[in-house]
N, C-alpha and C. Protein backbone atom coordinates (compact mmCIF):
# COMPACT_ATOMS: atom_id res chain seq x y z
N UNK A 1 -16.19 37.18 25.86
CA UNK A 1 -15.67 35.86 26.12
C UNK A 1 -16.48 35.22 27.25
N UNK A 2 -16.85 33.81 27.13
CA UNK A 2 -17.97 33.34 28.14
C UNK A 2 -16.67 32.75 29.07
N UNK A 3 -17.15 32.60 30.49
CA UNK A 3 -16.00 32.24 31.34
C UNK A 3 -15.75 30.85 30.83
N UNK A 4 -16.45 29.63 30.28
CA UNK A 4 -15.66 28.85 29.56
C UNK A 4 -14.56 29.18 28.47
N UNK A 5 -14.49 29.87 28.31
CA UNK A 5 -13.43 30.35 27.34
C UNK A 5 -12.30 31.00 27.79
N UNK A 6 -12.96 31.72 28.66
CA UNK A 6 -11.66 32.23 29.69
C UNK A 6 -10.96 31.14 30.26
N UNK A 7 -11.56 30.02 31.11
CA UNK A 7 -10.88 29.34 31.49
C UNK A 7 -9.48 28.17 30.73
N UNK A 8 -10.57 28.18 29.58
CA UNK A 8 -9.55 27.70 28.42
C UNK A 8 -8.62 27.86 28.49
N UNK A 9 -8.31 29.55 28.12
CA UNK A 9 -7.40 30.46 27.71
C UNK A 9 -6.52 30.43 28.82
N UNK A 10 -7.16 30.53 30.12
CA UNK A 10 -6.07 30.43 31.78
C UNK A 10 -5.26 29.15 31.63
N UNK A 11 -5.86 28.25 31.11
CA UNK A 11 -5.28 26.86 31.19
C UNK A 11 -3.77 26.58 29.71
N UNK A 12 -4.31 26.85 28.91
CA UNK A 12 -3.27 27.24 27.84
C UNK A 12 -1.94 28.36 27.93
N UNK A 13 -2.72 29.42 28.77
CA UNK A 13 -1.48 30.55 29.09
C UNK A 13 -0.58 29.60 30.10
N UNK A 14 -1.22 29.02 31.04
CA UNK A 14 -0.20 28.22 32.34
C UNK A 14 0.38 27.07 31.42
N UNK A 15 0.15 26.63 30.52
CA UNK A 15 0.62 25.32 29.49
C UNK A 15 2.08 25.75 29.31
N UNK A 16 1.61 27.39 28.69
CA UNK A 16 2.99 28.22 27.62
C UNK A 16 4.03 28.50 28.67
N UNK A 17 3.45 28.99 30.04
CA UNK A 17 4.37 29.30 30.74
C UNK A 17 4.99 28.03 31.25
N UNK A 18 4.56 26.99 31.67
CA UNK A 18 4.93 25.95 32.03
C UNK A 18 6.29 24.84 31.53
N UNK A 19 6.23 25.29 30.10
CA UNK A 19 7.01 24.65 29.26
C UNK A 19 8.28 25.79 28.64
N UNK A 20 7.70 27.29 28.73
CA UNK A 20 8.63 28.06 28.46
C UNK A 20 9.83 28.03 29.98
N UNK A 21 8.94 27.67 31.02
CA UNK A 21 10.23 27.83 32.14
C UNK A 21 11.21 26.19 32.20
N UNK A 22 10.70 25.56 31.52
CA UNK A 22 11.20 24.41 31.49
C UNK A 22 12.08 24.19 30.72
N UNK A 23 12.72 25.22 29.56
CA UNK A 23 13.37 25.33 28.38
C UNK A 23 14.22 26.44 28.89
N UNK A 24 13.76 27.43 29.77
CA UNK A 24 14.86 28.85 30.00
C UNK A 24 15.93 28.29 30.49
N UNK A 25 17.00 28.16 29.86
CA UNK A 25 18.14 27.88 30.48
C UNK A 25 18.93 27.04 29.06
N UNK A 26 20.23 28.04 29.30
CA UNK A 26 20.89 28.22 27.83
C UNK A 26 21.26 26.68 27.27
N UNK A 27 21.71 25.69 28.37
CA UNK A 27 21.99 24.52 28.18
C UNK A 27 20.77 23.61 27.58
N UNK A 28 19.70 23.88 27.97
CA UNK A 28 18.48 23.51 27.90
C UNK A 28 18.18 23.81 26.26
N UNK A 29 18.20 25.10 26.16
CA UNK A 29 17.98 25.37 24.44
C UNK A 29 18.76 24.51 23.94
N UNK A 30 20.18 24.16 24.33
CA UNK A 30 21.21 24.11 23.12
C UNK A 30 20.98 22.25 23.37
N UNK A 31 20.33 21.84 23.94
CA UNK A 31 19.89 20.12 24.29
C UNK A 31 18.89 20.22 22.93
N UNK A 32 17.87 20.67 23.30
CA UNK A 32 16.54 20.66 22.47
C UNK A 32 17.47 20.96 21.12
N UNK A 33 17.55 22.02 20.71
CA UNK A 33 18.56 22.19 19.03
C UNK A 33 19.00 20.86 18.55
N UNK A 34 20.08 20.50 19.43
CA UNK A 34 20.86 19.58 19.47
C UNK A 34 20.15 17.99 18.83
N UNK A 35 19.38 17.74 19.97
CA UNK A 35 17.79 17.27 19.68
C UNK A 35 17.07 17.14 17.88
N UNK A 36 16.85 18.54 17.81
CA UNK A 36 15.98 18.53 16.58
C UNK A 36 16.51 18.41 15.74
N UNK A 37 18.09 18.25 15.35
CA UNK A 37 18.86 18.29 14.48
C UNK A 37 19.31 16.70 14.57
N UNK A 38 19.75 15.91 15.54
CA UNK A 38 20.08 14.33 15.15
C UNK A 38 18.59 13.55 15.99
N UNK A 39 17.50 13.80 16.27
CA UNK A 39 16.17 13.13 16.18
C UNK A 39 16.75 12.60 17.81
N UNK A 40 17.42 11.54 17.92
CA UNK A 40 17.87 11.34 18.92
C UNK A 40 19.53 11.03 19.50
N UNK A 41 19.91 11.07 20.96
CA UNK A 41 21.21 11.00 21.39
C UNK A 41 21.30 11.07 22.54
N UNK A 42 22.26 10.19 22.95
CA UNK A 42 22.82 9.57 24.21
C UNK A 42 23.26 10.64 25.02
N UNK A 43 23.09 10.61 26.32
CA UNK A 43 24.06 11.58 27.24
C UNK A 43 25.30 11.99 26.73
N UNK A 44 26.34 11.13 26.71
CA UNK A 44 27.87 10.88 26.50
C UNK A 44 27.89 11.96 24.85
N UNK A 45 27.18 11.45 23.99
CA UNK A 45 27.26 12.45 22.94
C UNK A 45 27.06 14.09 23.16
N UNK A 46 25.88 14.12 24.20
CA UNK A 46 25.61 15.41 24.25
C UNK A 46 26.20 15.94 25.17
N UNK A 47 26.98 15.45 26.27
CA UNK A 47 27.89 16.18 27.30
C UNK A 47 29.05 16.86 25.93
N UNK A 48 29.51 15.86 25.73
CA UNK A 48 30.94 15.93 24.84
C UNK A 48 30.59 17.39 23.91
N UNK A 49 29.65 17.20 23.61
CA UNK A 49 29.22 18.20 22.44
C UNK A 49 29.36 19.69 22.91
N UNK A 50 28.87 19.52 24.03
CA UNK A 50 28.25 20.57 24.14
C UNK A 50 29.59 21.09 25.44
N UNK A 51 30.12 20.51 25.81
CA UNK A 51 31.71 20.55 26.52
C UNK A 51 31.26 20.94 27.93
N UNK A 52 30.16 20.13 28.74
CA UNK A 52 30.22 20.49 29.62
C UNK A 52 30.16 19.00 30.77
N UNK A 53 29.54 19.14 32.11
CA UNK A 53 29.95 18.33 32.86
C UNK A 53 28.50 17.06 32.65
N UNK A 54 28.88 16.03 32.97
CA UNK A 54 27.76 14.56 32.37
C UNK A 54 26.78 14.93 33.39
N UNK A 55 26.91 14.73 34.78
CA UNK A 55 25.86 15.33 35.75
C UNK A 55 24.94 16.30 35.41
N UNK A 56 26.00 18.00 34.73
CA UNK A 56 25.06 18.84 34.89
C UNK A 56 24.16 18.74 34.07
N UNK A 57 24.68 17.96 32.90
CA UNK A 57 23.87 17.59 31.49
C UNK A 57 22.50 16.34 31.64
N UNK A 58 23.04 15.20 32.74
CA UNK A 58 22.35 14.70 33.01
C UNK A 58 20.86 15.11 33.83
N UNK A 59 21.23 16.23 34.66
CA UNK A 59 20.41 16.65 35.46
C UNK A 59 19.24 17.57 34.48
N UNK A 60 19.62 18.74 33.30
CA UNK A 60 19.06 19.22 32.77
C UNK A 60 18.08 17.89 32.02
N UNK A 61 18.49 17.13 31.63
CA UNK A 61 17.77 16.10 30.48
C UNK A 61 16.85 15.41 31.10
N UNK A 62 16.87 15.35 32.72
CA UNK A 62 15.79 14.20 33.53
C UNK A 62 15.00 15.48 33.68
N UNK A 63 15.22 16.64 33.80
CA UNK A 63 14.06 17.75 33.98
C UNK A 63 12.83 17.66 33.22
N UNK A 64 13.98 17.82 31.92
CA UNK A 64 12.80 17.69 30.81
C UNK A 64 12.62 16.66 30.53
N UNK A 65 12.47 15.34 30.61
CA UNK A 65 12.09 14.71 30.87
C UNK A 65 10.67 14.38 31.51
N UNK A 66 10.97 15.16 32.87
CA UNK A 66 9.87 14.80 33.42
C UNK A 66 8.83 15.55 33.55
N UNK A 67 9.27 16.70 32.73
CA UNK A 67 8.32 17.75 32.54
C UNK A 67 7.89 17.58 30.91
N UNK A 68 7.93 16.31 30.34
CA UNK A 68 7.07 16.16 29.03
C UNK A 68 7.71 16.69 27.90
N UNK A 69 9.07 17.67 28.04
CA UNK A 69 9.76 17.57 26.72
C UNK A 69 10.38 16.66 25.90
N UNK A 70 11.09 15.60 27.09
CA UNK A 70 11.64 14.69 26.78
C UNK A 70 11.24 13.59 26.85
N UNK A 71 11.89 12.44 25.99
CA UNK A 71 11.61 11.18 26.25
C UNK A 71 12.70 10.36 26.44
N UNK A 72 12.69 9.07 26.55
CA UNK A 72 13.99 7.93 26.03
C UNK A 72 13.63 6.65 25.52
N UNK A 73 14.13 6.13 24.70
CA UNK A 73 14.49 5.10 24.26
C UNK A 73 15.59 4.36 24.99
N UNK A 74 15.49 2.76 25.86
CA UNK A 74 16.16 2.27 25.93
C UNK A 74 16.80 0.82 24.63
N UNK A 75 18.36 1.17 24.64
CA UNK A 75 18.97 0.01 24.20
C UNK A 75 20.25 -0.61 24.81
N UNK A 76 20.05 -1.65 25.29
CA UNK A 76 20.80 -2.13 26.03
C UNK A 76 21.35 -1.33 26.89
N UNK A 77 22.18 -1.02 27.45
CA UNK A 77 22.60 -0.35 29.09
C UNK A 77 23.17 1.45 28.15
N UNK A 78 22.60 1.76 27.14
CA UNK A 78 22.31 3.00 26.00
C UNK A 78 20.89 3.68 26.34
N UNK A 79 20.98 4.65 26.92
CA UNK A 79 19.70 5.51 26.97
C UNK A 79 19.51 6.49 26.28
N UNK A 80 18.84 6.51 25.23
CA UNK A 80 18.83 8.02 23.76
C UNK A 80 17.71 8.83 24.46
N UNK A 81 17.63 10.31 24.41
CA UNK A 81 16.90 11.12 24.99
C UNK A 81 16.69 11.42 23.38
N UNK A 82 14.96 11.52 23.47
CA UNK A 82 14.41 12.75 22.28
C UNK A 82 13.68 13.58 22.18
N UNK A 83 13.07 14.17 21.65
CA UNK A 83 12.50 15.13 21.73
C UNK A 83 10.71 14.52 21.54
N UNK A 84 9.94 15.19 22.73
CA UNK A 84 8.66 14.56 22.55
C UNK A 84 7.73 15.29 21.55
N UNK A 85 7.74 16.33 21.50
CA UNK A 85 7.47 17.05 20.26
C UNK A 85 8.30 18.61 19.82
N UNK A 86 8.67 18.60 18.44
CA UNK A 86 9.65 19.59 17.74
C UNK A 86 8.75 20.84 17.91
N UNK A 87 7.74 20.92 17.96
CA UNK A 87 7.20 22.15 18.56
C UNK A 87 8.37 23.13 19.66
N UNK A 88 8.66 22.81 20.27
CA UNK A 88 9.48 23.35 21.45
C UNK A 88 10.73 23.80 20.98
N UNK A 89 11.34 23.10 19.63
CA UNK A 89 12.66 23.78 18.94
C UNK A 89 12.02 24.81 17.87
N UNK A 90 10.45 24.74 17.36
CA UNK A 90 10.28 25.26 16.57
C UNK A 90 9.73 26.82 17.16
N UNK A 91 9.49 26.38 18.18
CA UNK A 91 9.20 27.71 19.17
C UNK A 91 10.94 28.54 19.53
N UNK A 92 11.89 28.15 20.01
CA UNK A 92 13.10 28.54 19.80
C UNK A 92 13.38 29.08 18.89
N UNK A 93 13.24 28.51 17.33
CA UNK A 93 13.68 29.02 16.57
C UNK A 93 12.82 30.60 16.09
N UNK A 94 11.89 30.26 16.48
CA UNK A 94 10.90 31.63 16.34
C UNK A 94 11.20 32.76 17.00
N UNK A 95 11.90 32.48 18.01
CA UNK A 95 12.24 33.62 19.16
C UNK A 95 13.72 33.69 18.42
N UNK A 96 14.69 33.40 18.00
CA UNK A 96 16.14 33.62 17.41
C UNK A 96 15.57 34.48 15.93
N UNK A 97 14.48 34.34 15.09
CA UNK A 97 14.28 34.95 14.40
C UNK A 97 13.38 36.38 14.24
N UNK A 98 13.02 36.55 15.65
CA UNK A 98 12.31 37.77 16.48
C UNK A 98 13.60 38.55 16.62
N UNK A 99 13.07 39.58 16.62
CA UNK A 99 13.51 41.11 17.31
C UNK A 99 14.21 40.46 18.77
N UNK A 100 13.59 40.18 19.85
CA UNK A 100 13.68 40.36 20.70
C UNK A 100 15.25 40.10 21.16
N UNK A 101 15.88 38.94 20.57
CA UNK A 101 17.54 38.63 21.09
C UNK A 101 18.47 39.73 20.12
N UNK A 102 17.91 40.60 18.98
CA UNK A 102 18.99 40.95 18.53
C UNK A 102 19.44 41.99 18.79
């Protein structure tokens, strides 16, 4: 491997880790799911859903957010969070169909 390639590879491994720590966290999976299944949705839908508190929900969703999972759409005083790319549920779902959780 020429050290251009290595470096590549350093830069892609810190990508995976970067985005895998940005997703660890159970609320976090079950946003993204949530996500890949209605394309997009409002806070208020996804607190309710998911039966927990609007803050803590809010706080997980500006994370990712700002760490490039997420996005929003504004409509009128309505903010829809979506998913910036399904890669990240499709990576989830890869790990639920692994060995490793069962």
């Amino acid at each position: 491997m020429t050290p251009d390639m290595v470096m590549e590879n350093d830069k892609q491994i810190d990508k995976a880790a970067y985005v895998l720590k940005a997703v660890a966290h159970p609320l976090r999976i079950r946003i993204i799911q949530m996500l890949n299944e209605s394309t997009e949705l409002n806070v208020s839908t996804i607190y309710k859903n998911l039966n927990a508190e609007q803050s803590l929900i809010s706080h997980h969703l500006i994370n990712m957010r700002d760490k490039g999972i997420l996005d929003i759409r504004r409509s009128g005083k309505n903010i829809f969070y979506f998913l910036v790319d399904t890669a990240v549920a499709e990576i989830i779902d890869c790990i639920y169909r692994s060995k490793i959780i069962q």
